[in-house]
Protein backbone atom coordinates (compact mmCIF):
# COMPACT_ATOMS: atom_id res chain seq x y z
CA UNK A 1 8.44 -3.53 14.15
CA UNK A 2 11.45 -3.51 12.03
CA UNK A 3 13.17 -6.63 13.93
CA UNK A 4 9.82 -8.38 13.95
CA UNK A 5 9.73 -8.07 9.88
CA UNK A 6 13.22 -9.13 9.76
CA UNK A 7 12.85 -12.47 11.71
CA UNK A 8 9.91 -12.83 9.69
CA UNK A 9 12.01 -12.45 6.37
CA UNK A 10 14.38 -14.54 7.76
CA UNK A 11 12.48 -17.44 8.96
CA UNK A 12 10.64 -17.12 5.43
CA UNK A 13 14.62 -17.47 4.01
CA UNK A 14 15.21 -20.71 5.48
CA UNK A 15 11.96 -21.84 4.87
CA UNK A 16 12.47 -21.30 0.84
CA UNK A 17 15.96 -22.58 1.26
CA UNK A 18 14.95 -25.56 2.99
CA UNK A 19 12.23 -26.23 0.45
CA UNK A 20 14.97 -25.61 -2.51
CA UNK A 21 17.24 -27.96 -0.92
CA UNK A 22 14.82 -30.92 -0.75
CA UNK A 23 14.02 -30.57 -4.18
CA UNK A 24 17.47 -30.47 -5.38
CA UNK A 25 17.80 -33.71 -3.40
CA UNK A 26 14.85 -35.27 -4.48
CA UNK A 27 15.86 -34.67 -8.07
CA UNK A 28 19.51 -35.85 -8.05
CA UNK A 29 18.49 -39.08 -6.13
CA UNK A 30 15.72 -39.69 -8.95
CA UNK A 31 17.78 -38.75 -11.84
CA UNK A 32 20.43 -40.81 -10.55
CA UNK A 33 18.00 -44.00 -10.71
CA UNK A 34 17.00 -42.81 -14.56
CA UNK A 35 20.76 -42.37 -15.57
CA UNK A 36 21.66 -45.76 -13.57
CA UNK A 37 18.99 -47.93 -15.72
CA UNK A 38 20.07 -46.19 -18.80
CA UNK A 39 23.43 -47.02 -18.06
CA UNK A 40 23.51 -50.85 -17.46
CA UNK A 41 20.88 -50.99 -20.12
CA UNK A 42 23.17 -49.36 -22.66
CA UNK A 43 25.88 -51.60 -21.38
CA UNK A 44 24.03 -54.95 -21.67
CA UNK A 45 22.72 -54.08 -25.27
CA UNK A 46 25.99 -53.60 -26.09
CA UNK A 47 27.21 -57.33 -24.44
CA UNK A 48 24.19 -58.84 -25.87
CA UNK A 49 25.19 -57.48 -29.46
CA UNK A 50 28.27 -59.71 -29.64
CA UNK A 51 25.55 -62.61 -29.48
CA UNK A 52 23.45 -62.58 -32.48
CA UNK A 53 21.38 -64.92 -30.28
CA UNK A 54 20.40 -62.09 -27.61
CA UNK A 55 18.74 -60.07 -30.30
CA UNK A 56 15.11 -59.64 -28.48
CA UNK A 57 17.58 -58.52 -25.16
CA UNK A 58 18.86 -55.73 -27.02
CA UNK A 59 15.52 -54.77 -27.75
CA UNK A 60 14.52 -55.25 -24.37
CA UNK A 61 16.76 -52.92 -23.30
CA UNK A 62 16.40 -50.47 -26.22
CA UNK A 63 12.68 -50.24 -25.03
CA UNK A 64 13.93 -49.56 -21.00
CA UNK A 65 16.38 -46.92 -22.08
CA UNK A 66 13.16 -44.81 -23.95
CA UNK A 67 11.44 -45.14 -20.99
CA UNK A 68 13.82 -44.15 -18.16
CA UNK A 69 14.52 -41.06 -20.75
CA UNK A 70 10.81 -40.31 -20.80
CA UNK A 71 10.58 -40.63 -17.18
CA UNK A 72 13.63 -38.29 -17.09
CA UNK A 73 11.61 -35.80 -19.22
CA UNK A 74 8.45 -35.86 -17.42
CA UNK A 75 10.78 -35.77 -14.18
CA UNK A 76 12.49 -32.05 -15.59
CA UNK A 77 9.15 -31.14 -15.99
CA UNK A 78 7.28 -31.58 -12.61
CA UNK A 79 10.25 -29.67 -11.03
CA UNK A 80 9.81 -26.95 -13.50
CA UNK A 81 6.08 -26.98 -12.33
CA UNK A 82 7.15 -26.85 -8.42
CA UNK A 83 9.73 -24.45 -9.00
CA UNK A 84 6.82 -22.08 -10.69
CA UNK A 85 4.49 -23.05 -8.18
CA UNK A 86 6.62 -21.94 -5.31
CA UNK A 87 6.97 -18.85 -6.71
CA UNK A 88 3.38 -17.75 -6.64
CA UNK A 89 1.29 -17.71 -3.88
CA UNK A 90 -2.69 -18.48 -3.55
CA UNK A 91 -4.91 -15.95 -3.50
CA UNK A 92 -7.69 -16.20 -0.99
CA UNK A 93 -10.84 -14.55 -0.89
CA UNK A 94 -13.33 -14.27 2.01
CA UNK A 95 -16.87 -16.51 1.84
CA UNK A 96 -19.70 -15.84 3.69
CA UNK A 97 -20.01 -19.56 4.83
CA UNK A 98 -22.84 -19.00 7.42
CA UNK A 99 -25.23 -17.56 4.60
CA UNK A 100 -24.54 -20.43 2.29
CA UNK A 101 -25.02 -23.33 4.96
CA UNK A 102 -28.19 -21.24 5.52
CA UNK A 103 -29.17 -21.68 2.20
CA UNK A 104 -28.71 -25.42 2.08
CA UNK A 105 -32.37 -26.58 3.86
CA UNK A 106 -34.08 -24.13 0.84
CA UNK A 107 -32.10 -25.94 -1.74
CA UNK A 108 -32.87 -29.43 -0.27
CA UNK A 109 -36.55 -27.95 -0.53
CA UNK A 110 -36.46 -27.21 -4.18
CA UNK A 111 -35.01 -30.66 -5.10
């Protein structure tokens, strides 16, 4: 009994740790794509700037950079709300289904 409930923990180990691991993955690739757009946006603004010309550029830019940081924001976020997620577990309760699809015909009745 004892081994079974340790393979159990430890197949339940891995399973978390495999979990973890894809989510630190999946996080550092898509921060990586934020932080890369805010960086070659921050460095064209700042080549456009030398040309008075390239004005609406700068702003074009400007505008990308607030949105790869919102993304980044909404991106910390949604992790946060896995990483809570994962740590609770659903509670389910017992129906009696066969009573209920019984009661279907007697509702189709009434309607």
């Amino acid at each position: 009994m004892a081994e079974e409930k340790l393979i159990e923990s430890e197949e339940n180990y891995r399973a978390a740790y495999e979990q973890a691991d894809f989510y630190k993955n999946l996080f550092a690739h898509d921060i990586s794509n934020i932080l890369t757009i805010i960086d070659w946006s921050s460095q064209l603004c700042s080549h456009s700037l030398q040309k008075h010309e390239k004005l609406r550029e700068v702003e074009e830019n400007i505008d990308r950079i607030k949105e790869q940081v919102t993304r980044a924001i909404v991106l910390i976020k949604n992790v946060q709300k896995l990483s809570e997620l994962d740590g609770t577990k659903a509670i389910l309760k017992p129906i009696k289904f066969f009573i209920q699809i019984q009661l279907l015909p007697n509702i189709a009745k009434k309607n």
